[in-house]
N, C-alpha and C. Protein backbone atom coordinates (compact mmCIF):
# COMPACT_ATOMS: atom_id res chain seq x y z
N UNK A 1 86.43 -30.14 1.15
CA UNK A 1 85.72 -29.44 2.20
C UNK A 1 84.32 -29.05 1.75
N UNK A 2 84.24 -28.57 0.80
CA UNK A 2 82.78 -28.28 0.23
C UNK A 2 82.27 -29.21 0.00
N UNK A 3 82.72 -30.84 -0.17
CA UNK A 3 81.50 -31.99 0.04
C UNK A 3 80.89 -32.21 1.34
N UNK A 4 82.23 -31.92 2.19
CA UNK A 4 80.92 -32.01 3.53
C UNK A 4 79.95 -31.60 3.51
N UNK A 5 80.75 -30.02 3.18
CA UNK A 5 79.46 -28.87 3.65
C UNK A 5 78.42 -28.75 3.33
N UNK A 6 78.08 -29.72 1.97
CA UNK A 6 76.96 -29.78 0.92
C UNK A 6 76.33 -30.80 1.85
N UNK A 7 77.23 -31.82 2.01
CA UNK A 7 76.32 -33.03 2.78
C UNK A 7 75.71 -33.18 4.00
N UNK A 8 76.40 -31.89 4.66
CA UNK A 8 75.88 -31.60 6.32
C UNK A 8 74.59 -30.57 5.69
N UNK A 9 74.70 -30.06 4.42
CA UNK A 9 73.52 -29.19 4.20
C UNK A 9 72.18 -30.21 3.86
N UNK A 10 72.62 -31.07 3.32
CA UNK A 10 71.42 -32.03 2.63
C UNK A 10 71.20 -32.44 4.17
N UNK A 11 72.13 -32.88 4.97
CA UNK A 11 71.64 -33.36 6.04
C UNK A 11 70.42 -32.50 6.96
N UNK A 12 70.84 -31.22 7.38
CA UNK A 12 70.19 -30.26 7.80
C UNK A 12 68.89 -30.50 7.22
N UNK A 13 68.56 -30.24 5.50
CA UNK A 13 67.34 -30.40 5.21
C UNK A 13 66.65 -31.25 5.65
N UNK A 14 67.08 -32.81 5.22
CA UNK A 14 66.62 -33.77 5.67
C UNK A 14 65.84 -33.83 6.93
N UNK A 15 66.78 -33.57 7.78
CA UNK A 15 65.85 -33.54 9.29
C UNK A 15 65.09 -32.43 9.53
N UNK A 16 65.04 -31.33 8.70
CA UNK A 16 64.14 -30.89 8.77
C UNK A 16 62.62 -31.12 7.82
N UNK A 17 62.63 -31.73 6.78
CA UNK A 17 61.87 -32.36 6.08
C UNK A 17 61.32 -33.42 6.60
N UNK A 18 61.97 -34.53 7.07
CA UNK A 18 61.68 -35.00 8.02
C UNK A 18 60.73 -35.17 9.26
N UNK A 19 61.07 -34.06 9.47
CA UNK A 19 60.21 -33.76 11.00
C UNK A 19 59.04 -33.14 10.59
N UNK A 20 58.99 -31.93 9.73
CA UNK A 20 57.54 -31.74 9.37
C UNK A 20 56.79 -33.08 8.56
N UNK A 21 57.45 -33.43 7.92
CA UNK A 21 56.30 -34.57 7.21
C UNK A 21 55.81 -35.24 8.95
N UNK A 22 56.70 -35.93 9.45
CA UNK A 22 56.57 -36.17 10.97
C UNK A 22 55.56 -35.70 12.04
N UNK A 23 55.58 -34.85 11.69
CA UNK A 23 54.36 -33.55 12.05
C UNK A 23 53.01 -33.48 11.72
N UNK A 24 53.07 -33.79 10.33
CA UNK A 24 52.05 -33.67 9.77
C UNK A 24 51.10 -35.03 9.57
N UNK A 25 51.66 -35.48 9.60
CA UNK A 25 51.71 -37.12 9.77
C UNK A 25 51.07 -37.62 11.04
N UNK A 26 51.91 -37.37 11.77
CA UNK A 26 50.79 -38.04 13.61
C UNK A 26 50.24 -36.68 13.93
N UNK A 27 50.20 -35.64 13.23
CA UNK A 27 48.49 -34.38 13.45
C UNK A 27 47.65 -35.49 12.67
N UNK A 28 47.89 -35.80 12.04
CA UNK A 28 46.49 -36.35 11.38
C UNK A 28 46.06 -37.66 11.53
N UNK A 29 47.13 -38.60 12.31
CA UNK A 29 46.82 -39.91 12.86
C UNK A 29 46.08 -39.32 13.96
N UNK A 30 46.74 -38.41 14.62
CA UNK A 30 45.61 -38.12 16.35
C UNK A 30 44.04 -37.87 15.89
N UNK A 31 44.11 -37.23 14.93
CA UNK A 31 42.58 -36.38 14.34
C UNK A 31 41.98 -37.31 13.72
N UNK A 32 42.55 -38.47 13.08
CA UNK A 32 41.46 -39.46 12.78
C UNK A 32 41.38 -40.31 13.90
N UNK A 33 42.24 -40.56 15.10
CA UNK A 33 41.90 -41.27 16.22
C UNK A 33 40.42 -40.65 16.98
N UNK A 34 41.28 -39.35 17.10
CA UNK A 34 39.86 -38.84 18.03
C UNK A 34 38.54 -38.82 17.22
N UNK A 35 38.34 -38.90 15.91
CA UNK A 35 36.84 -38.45 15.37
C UNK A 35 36.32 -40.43 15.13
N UNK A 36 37.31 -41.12 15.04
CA UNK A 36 36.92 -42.45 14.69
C UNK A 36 36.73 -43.05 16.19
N UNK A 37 37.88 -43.10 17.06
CA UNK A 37 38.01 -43.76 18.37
C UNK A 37 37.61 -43.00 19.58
N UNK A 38 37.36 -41.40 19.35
CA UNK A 38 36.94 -41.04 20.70
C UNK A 38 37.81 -40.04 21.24
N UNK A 39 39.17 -40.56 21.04
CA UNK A 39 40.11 -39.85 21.73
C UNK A 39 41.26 -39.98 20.64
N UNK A 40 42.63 -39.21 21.04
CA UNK A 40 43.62 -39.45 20.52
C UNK A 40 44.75 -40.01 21.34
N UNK A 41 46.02 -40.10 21.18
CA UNK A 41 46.76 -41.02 21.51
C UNK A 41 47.39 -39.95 22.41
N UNK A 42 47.62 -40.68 23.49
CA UNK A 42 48.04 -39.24 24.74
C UNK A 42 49.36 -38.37 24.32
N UNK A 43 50.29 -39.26 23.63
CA UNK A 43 51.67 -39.12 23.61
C UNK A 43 51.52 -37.51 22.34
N UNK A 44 50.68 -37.86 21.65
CA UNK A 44 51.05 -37.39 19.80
C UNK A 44 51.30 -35.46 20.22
N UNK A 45 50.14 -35.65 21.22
CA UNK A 45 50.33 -34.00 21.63
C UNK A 45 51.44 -33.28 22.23
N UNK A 46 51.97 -33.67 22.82
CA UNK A 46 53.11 -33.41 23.99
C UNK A 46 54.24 -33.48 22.55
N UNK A 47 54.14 -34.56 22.19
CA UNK A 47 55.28 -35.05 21.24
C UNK A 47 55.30 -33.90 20.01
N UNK A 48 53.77 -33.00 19.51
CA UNK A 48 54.36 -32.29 18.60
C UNK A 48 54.51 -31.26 18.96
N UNK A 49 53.85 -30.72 20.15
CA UNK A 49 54.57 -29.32 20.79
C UNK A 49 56.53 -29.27 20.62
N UNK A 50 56.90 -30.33 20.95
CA UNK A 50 58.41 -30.29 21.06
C UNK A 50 58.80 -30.59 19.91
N UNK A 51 58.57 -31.36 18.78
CA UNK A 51 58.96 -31.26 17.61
C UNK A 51 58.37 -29.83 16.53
N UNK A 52 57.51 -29.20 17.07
CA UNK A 52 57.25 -27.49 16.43
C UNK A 52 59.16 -27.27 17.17
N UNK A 53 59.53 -27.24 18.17
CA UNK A 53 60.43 -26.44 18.50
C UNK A 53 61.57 -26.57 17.87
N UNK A 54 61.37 -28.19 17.70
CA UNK A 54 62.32 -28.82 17.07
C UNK A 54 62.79 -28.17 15.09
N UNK A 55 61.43 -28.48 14.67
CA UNK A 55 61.09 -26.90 13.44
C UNK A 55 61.96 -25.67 13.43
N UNK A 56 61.44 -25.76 14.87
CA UNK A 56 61.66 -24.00 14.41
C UNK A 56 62.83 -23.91 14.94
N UNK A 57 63.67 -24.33 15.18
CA UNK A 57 65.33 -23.95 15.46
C UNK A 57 66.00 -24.97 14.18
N UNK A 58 65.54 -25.40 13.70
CA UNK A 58 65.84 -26.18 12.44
C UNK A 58 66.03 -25.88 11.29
N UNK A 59 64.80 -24.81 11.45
CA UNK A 59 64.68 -23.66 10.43
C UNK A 59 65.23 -22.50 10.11
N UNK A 60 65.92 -22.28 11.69
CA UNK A 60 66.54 -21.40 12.10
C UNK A 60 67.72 -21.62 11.24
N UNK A 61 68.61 -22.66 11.91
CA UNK A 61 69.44 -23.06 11.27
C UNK A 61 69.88 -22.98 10.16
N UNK A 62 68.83 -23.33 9.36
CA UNK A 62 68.73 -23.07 7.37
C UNK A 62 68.55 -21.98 7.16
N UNK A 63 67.81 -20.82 7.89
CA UNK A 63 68.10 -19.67 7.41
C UNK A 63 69.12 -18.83 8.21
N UNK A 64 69.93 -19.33 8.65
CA UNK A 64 71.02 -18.56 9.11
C UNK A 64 72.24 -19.24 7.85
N UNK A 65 72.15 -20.61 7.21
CA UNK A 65 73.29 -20.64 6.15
C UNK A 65 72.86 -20.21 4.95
N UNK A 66 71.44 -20.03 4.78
CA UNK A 66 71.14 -19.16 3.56
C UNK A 66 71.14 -17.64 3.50
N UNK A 67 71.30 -17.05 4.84
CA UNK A 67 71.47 -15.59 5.14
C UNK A 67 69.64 -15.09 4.68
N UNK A 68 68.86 -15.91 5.15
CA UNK A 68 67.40 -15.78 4.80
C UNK A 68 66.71 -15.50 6.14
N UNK A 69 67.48 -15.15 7.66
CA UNK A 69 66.87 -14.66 8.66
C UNK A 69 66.40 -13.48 8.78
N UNK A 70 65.60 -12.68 9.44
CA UNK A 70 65.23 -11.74 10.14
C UNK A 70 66.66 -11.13 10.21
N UNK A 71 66.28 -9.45 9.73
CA UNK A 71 67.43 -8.76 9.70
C UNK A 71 66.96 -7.74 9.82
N UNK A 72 67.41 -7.13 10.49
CA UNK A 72 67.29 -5.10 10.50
C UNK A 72 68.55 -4.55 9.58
N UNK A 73 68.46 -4.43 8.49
CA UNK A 73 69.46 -3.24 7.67
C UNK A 73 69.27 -2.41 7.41
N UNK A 74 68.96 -1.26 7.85
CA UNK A 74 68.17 0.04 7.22
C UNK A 74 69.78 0.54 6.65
N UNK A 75 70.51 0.99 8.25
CA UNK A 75 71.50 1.80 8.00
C UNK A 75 72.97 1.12 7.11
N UNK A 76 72.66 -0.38 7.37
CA UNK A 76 73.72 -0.78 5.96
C UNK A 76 73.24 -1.01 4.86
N UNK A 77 72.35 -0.61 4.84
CA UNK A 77 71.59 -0.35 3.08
C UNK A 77 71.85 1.37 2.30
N UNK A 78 71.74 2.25 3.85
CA UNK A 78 71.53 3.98 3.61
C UNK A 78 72.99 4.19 3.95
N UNK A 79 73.94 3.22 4.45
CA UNK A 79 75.32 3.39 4.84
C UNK A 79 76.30 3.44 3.68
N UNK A 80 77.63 4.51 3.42
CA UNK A 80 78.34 3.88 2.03
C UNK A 80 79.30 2.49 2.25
N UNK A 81 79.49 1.81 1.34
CA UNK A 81 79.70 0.69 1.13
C UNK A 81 81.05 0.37 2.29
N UNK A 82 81.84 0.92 2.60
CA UNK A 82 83.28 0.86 3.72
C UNK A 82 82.38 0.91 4.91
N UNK A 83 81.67 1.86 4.56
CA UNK A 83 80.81 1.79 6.45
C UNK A 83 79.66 0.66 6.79
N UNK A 84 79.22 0.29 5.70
CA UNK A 84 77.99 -0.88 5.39
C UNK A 84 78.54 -2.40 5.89
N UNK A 85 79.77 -1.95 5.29
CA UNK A 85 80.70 -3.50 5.38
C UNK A 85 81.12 -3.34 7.06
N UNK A 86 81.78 -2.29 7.67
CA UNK A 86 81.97 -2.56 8.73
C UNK A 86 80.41 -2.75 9.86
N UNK A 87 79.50 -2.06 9.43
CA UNK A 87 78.16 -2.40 10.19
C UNK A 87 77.86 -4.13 10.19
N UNK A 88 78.19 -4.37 8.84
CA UNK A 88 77.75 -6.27 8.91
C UNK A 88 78.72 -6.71 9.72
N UNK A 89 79.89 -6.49 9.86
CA UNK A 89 80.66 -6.93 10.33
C UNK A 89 80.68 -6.95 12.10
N UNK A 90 79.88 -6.23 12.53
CA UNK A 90 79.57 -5.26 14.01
C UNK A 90 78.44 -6.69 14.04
N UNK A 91 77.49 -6.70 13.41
CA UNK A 91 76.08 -7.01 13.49
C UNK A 91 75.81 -8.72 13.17
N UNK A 92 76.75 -9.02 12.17
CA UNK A 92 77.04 -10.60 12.54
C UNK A 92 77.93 -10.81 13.68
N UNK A 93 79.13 -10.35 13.88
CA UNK A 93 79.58 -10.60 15.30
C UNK A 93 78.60 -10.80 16.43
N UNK A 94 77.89 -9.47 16.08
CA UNK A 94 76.94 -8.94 17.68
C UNK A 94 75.67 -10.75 17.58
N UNK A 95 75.32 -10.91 16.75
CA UNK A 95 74.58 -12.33 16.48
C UNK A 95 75.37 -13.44 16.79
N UNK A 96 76.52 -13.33 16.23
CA UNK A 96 77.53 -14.89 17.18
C UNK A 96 77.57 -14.99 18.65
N UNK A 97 77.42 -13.19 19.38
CA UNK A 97 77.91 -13.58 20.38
C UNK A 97 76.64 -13.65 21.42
N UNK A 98 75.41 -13.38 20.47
CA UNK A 98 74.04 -13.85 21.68
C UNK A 98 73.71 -15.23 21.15
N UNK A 99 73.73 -15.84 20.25
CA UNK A 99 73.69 -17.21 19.78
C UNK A 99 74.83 -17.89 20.97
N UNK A 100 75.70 -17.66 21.42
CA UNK A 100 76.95 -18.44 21.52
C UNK A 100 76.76 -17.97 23.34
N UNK A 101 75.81 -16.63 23.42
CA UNK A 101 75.90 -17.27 24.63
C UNK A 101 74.05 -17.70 25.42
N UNK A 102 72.95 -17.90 24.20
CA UNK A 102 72.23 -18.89 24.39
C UNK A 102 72.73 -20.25 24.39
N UNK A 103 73.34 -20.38 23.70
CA UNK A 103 73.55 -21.98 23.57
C UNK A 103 74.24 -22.63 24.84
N UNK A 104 75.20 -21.35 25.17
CA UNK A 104 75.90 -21.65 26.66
C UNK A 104 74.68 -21.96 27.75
N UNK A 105 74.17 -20.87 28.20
CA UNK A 105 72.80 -21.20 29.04
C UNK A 105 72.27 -21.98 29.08
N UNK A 106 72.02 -22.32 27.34
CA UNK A 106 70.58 -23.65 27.94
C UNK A 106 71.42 -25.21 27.61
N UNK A 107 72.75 -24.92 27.55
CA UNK A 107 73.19 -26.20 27.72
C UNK A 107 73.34 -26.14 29.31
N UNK A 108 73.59 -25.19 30.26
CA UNK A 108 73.35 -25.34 31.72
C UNK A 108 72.28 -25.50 32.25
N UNK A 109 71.27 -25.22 31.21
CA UNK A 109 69.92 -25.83 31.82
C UNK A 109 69.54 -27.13 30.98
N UNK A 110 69.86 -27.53 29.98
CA UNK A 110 69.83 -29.06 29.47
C UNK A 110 70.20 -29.68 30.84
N UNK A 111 71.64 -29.73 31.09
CA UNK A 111 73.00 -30.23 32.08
C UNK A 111 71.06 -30.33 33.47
N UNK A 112 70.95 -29.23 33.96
CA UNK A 112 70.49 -29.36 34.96
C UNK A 112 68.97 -30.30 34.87
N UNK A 113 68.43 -30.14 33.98
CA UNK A 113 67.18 -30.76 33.39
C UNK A 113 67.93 -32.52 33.84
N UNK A 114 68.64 -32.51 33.07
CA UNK A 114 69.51 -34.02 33.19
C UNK A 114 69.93 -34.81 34.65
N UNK A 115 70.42 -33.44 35.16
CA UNK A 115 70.77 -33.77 36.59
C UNK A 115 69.72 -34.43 37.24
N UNK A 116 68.36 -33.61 37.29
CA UNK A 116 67.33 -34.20 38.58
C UNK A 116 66.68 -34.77 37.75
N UNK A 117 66.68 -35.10 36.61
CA UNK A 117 66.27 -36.76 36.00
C UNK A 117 64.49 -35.88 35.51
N UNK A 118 64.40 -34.87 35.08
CA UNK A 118 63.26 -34.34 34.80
C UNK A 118 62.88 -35.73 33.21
N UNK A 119 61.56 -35.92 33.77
CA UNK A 119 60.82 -36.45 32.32
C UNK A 119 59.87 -36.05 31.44
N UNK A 120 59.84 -36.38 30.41
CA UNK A 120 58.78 -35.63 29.32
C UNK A 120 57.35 -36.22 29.57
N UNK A 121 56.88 -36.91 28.03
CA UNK A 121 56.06 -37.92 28.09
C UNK A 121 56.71 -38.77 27.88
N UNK A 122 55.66 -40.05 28.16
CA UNK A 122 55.76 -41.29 27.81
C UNK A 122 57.68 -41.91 29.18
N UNK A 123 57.36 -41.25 29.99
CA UNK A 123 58.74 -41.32 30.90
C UNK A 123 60.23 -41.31 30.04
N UNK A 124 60.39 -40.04 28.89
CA UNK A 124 61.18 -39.31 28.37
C UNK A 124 62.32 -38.88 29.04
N UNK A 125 63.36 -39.30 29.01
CA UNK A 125 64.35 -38.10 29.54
C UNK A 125 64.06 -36.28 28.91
N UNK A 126 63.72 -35.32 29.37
CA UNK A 126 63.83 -33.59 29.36
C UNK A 126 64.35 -33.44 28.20
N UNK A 127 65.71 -33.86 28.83
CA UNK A 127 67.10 -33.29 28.39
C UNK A 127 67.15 -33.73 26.92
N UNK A 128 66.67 -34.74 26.49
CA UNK A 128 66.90 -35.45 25.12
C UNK A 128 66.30 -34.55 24.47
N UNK A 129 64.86 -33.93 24.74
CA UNK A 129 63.91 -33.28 24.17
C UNK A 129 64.34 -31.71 23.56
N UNK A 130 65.40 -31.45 24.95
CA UNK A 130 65.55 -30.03 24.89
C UNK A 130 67.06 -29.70 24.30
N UNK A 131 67.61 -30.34 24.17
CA UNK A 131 68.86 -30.58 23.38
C UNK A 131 69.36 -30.22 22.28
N UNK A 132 67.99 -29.79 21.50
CA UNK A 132 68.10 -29.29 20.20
C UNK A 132 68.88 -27.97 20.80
N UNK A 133 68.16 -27.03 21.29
CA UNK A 133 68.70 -25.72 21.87
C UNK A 133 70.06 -25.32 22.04
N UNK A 134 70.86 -26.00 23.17
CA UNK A 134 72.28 -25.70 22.31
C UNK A 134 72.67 -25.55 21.93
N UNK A 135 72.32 -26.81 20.77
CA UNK A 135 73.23 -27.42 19.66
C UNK A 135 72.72 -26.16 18.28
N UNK A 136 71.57 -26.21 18.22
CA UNK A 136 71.10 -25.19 17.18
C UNK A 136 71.71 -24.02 17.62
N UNK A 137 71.87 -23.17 18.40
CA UNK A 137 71.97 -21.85 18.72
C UNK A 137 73.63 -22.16 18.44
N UNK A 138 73.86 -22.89 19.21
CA UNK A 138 75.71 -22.82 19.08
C UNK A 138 75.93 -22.59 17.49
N UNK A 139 75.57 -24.03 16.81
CA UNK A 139 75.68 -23.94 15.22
C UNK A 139 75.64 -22.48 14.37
N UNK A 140 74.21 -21.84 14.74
CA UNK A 140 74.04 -21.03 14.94
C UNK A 140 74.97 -19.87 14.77
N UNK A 141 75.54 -19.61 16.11
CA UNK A 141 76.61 -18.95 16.22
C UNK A 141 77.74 -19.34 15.63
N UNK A 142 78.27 -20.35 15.26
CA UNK A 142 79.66 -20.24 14.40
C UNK A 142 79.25 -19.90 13.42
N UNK A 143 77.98 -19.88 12.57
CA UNK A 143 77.78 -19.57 11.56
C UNK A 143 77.91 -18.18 10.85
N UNK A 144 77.14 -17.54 12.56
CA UNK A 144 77.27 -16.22 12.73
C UNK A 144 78.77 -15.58 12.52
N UNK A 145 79.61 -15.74 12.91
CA UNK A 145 81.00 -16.07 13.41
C UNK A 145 81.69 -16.11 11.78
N UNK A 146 81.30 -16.70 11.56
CA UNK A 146 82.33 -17.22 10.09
C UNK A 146 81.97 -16.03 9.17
N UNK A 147 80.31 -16.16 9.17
CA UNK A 147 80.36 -15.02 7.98
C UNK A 147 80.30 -13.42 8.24
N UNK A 148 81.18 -13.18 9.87
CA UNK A 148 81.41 -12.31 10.36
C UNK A 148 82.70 -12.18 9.86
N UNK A 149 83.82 -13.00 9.75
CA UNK A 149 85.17 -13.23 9.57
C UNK A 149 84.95 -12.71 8.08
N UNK A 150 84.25 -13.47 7.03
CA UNK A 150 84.16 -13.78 5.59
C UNK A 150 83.87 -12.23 5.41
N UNK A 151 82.91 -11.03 5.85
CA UNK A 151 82.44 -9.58 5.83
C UNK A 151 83.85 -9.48 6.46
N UNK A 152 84.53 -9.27 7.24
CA UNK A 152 85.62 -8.12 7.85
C UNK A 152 87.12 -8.84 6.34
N UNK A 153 87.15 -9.76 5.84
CA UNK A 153 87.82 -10.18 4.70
C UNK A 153 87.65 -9.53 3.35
N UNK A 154 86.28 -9.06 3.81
CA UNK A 154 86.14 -8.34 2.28
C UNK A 154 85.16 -8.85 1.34
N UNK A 155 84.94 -10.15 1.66
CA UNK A 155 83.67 -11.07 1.22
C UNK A 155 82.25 -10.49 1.57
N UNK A 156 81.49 -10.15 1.12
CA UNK A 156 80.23 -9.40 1.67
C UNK A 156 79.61 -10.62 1.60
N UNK A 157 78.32 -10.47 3.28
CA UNK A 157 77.56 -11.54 2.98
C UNK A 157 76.48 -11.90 1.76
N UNK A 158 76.66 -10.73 1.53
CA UNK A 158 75.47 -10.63 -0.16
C UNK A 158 76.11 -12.04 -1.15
N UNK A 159 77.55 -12.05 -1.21
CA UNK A 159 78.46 -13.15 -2.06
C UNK A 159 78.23 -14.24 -1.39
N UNK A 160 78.05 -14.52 0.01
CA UNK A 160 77.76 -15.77 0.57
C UNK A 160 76.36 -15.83 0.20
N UNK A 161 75.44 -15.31 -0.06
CA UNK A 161 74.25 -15.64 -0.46
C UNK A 161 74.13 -16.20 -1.69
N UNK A 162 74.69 -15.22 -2.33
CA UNK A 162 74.67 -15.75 -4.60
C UNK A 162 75.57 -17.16 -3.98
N UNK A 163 76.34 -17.30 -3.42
CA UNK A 163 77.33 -18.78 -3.48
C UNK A 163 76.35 -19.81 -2.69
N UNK A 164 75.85 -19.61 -1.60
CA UNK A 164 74.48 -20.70 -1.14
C UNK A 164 73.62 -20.94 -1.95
N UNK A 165 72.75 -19.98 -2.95
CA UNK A 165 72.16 -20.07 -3.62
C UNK A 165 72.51 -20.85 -5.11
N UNK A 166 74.25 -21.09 -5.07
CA UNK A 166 74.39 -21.42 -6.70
C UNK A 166 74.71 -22.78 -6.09
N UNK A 167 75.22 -23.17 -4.88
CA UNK A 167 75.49 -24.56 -4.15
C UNK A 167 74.29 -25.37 -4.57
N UNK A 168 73.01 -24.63 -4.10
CA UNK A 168 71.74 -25.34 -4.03
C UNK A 168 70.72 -25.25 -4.94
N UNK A 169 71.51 -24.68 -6.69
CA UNK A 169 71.30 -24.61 -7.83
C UNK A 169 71.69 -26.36 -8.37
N UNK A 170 73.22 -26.21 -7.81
CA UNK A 170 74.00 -27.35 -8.60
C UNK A 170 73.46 -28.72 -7.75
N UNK A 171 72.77 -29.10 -6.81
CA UNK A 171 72.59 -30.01 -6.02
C UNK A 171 71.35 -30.52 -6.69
């Protein structure tokens, strides 16, 4: 089980490595188009607005299995350790269950994007574009979810951190 999980992690990176080199890459094909040819290539713009989004829920992603997101802990830091543990436990739940029910939403608005045949550029299906959203937020949320389970077990997420961190020592 932990080879998957390593390999869905390398995977994760990947596409996110990926996409910024990707990024960075046709920014700078458009910018030598336009200063050499005049203009740039109609598509490159449209195309990296949605791959930033693509980034940044990507990123999301990686820092929700490294426990490296945006966090408010004041009071499970100033809390004693029985009450600290049940606050993470409150507070990753409370994160599974707005992750889990973004992902619900905008898969009803993917679904509907799909329905009336909305297109991007370059006569894109929407829905392909916007797809990440779901799928990230859902992920997302089980993630949330698990190391909600792993805190009410007794596992503090602090131990899922030293253990992500020694995963991606040994890799």
């Amino acid at each position: 089980m932990s080879q998957i999980i390593r390999v869905l992690h390398r995977l994760e990176d990947g596409i996110l490595v990926l996409l910024l080199l990707s990024m960075i890459v046709l920014a700078g094909v458009d910018i030598l188009a336009r200063l050499l040819f005049g203009g740039g290539l109609v598509w490159v713009t449209p195309l990296l607005r949605v791959m930033v989004l693509w980034v940044g829920l990507a990123g999301a992603l990686v820092a929700t299995r490294t426990r490296e997101h945006i966090a408010i802990d004041l009071v499970s830091r100033l809390a004693p350790p029985a009450f600290s543990r049940f606050i993470n436990v409150v507070t990753l739940a409370f994160a599974a269950t707005v992750c889990v029910l973004i992902a619900w939403h905008s898969t009803i608005f993917v679904n509907m994007t799909r329905e009336f045949d909305d297109r991007a550029f370059s006569d894109l299906p929407a829905w392909i574009l916007q797809a990440i959203i779901p799928v990230s937020f859902g992920l997302m949320g089980l993630r949330f979810a698990l190391q909600s389970l792993m805190a009410l077990m007794g596992k503090l997420p602090e131990d899922v951190e030293e253990k992500t961190e020694h995963v991606g020592a040994e890799q």
